[in-house]
Protein backbone atom coordinates (compact mmCIF):
# COMPACT_ATOMS: atom_id res chain seq x y z
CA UNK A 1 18.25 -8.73 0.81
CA UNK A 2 16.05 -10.66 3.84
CA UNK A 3 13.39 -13.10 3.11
CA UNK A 4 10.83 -10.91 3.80
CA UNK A 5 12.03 -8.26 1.50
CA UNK A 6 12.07 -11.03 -1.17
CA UNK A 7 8.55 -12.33 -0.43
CA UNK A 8 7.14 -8.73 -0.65
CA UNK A 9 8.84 -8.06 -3.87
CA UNK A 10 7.33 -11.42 -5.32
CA UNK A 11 4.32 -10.00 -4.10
CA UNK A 12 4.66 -7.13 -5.30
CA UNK A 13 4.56 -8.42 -9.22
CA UNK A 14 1.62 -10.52 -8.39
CA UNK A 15 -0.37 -7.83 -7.42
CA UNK A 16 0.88 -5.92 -11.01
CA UNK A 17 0.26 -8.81 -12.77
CA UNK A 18 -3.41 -9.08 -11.31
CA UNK A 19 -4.04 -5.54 -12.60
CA UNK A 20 -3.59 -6.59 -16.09
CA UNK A 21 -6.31 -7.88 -18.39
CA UNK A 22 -3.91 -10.42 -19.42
CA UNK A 23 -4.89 -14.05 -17.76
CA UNK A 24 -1.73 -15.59 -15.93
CA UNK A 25 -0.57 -18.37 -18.00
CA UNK A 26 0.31 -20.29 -14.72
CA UNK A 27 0.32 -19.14 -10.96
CA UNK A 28 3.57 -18.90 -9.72
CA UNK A 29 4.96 -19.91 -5.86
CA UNK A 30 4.42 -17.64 -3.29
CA UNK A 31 7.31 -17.59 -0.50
CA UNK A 32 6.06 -15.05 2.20
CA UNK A 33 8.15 -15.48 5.52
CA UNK A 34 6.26 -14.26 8.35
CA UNK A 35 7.93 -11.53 10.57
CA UNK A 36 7.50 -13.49 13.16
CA UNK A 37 6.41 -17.15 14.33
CA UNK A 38 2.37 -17.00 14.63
CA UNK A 39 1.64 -16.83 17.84
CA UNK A 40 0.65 -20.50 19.69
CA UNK A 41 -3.18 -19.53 20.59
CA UNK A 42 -3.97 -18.76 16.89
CA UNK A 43 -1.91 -21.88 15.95
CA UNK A 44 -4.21 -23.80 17.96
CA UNK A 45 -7.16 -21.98 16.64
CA UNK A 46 -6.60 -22.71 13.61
CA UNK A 47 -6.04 -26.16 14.48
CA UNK A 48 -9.72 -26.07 15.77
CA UNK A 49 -10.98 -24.86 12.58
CA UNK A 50 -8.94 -27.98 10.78
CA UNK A 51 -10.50 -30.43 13.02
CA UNK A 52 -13.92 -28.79 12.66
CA UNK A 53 -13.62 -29.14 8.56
CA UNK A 54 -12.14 -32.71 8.81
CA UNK A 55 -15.95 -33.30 10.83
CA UNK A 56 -17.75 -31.47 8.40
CA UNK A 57 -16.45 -29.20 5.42
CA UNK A 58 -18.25 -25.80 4.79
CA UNK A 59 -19.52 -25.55 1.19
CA UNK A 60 -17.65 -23.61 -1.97
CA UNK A 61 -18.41 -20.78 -3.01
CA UNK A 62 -19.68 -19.03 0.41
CA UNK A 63 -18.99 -15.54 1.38
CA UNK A 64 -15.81 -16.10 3.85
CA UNK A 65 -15.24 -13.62 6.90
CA UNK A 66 -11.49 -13.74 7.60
CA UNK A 67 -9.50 -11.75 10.06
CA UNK A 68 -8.78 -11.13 13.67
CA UNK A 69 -10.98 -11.36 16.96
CA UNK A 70 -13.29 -8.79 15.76
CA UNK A 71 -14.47 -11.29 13.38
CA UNK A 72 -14.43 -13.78 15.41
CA UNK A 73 -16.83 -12.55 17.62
CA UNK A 74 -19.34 -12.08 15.49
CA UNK A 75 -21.94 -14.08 16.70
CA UNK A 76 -24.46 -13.08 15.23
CA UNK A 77 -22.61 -13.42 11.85
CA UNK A 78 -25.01 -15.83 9.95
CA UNK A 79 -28.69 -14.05 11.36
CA UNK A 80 -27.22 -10.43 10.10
CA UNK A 81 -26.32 -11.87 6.88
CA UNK A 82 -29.59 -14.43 6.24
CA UNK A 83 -29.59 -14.75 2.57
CA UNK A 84 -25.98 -15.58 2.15
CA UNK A 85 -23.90 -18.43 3.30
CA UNK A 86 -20.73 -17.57 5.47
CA UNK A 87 -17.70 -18.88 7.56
CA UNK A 88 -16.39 -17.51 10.16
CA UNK A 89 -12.84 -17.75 10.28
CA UNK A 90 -11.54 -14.98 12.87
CA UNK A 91 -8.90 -15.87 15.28
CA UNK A 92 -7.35 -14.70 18.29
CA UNK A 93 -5.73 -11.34 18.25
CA UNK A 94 -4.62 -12.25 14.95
CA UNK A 95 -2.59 -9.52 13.36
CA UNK A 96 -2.23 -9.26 8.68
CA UNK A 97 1.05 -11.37 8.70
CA UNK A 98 -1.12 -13.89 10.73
CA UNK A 99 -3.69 -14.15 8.29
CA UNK A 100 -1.17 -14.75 5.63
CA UNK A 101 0.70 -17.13 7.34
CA UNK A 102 -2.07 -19.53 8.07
CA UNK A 103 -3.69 -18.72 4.62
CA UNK A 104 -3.42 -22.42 3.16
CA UNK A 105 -5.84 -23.35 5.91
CA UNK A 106 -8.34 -20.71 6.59
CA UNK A 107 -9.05 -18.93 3.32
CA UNK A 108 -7.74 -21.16 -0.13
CA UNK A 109 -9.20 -24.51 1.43
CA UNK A 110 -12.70 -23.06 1.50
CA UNK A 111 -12.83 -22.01 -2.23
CA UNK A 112 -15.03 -18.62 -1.18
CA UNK A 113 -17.40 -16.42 -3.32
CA UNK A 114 -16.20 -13.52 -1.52
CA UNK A 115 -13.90 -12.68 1.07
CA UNK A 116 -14.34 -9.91 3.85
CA UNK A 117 -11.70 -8.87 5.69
CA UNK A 118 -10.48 -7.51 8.82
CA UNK A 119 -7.45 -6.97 11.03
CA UNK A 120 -4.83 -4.39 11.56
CA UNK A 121 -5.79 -3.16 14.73
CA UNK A 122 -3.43 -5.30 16.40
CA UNK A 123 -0.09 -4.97 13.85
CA UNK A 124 -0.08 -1.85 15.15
CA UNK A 125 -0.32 -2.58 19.09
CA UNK A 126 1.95 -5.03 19.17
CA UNK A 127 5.47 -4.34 20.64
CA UNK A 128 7.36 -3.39 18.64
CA UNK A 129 4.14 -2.02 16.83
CA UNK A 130 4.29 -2.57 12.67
CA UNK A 131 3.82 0.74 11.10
CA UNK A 132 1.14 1.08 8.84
CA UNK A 133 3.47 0.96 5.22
CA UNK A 134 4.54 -2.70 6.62
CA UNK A 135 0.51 -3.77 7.35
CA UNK A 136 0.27 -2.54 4.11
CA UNK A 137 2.53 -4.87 2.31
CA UNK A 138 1.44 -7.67 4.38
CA UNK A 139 -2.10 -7.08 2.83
CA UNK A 140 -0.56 -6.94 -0.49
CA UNK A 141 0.67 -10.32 0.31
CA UNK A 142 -2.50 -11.32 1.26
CA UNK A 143 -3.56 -10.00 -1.95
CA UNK A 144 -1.11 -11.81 -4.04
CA UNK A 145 -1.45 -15.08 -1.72
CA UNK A 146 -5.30 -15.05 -2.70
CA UNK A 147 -4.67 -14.48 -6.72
CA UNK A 148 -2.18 -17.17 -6.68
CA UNK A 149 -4.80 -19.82 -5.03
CA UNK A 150 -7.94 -18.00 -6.05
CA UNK A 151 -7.95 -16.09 -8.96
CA UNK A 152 -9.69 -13.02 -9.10
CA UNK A 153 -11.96 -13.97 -6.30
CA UNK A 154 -13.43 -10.77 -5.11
CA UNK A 155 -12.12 -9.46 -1.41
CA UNK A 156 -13.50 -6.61 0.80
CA UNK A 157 -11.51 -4.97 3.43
CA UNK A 158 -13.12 -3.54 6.25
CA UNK A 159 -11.71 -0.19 7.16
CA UNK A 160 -9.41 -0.64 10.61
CA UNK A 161 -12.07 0.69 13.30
CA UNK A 162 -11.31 3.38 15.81
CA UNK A 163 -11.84 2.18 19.63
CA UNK A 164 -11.68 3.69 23.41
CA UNK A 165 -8.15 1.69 24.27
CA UNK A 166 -6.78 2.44 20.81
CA UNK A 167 -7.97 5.77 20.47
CA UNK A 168 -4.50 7.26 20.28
CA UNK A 169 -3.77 5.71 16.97
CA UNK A 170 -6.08 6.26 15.37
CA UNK A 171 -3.69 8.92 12.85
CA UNK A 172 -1.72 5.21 11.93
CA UNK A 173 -4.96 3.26 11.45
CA UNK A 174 -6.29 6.07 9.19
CA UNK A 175 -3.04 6.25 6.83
CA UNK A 176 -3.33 2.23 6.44
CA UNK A 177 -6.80 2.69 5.76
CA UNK A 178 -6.19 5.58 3.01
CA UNK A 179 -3.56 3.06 1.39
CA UNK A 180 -5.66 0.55 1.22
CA UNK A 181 -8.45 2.41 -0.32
CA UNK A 182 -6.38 3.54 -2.93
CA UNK A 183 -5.54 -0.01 -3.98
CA UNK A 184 -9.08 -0.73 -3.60
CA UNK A 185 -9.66 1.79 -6.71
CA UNK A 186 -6.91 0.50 -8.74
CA UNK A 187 -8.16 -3.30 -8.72
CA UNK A 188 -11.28 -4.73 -10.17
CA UNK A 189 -11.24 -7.11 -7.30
CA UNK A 190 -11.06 -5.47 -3.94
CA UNK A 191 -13.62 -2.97 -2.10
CA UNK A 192 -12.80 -0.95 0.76
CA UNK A 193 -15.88 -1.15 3.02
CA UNK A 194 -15.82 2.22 5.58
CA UNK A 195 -17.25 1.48 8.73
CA UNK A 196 -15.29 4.62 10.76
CA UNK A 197 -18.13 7.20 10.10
CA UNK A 198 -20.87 4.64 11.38
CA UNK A 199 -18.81 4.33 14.35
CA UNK A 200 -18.28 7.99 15.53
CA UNK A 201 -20.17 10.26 17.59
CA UNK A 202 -20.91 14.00 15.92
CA UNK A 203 -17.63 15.22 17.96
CA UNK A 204 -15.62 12.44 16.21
CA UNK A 205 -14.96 10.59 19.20
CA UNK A 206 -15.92 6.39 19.08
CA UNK A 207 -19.48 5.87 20.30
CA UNK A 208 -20.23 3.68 23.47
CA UNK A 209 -20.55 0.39 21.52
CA UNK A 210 -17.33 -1.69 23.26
CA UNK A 211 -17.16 -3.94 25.99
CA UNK A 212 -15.70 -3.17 29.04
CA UNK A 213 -12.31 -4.04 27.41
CA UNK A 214 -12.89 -0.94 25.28
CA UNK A 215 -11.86 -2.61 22.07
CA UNK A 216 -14.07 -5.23 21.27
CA UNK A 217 -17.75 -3.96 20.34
CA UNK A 218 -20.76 -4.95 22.06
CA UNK A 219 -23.67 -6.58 19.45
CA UNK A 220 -24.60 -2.50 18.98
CA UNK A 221 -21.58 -2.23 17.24
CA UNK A 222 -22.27 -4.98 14.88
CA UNK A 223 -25.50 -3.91 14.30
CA UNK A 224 -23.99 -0.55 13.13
CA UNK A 225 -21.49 -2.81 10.68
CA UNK A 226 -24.26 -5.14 9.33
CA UNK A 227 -26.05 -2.56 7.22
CA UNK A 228 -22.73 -1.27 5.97
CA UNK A 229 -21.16 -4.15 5.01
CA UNK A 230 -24.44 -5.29 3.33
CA UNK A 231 -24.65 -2.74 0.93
CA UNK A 232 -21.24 -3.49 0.17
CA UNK A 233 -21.73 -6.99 -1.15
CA UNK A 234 -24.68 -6.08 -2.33
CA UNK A 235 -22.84 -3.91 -4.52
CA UNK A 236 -20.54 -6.73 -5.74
CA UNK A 237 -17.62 -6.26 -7.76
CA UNK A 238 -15.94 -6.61 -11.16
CA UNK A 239 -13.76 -9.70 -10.19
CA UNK A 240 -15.35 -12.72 -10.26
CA UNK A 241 -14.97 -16.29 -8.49
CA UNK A 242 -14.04 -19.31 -10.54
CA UNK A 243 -16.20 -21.78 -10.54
CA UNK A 244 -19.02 -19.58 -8.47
């Protein structure tokens, strides 16, 4: 059995122990082994957000936006969210198994509130692209990464988004979204946040909110998010943050 097969299973009880009502009497090691070696431009990203921290370390108990580029440019991040506090810790093209392997240094350090959540989009562009059951199990890594270091901190997953230049897989992004909706209603501390029918025309074809690039979306795009993901928090959930 690989590495990687081990790591999932490991994560796999994690995420069955998390469902219980039953308080882990101790968190155990997580091993994940990345598919891959992280790419170096989101290595040195993150190394950016390391030396920003050493400078000046963002406060507990924020609302943490974690995830690939689409995060990352959010600019307008802090004016569409005014009344809460957030980091922005998007990177690169950063794909799931990204996140997770840099997760000791841009989500446990930061002790969040809340965590939103994107990528996905890119796992499944790469070459050779991840399907969307292996996404899936990186998330449930992610999952089991963030009850090992955070407890039943609260997460929200924004749906993978449909886009011009990715258009045509949109059939893959919607079967990872469907799986991870469905673990969204069997845990107390994950949401599934749908931005997909915000982002369509009435023929069901993405509106014109992307840059020329045709992936990333112009600040129209985020404006369409901001309301959604809004009422989402506002919402809240179950799960709880220690200590918040």
């Amino acid at each position: 059995m690989t590495k990687m097969k081990l790591a999932l299973l490991g994560a796999f009880g994690l995420v069955l122990s998390a469902c219980s009502t039953e308080e882990p009497s101790a968190p155990e090691p997580i091993n994940f082994t990345s598919p891959m070696a992280p790419r170096q431009g989101n290595a040195d990203a993150v190394a950016a957000f390391e030396k920003a921290d050493a400078e000046a370390m963002p406060p507990k108990c924020a609302t943490l936006f974690v995830g690939s580029s689409t995060i990352r440019f959010w600019s307008s991040l802090k004016q569409d969210f005014p009344t809460r506090t957030v980091i922005n810790r998007g990177f690169g093209g950063s794909t799931v198994w990204e996140v997770d392997a840099f997760f000791d240094k841009v989500v446990a350090p930061y002790h969040p509130k809340q965590i939103v959540f994107y990528a996905g989009d890119n796992d499944l562009a790469m070459n050779p692209p991840r399907t969307p059951e292996q996404i899936y199990d990186d998330f449930l890594a992610f999952m089991a990464m963030k009850d090992n270091a955070l407890g039943k901190t609260p997460v929200w997953f924004i749906s993978v988004k449909p886009s011009k230049l990715r258009w045509d897989m949109q059939a893959q992004m919607t079967e990872l979204n469907a799986k991870v909706k469905a673990l969204a209603d069997r845990r107390d501390d994950l949401a599934y946040i749908d931005v997909v029918p915000a982002m369509l025309k009435p023929d069901g074809t993405p509106k014109d909110i992307f840059r020329e690039d045709r992936l990333h979306m112009t600040p129209e795009g985020y404006a369409l998010w901001t309301p959604v993901v809004n009422k989402a928090l506002d919402a809240g959930q179950k799960a709880k943050a220690p200590g918040c």
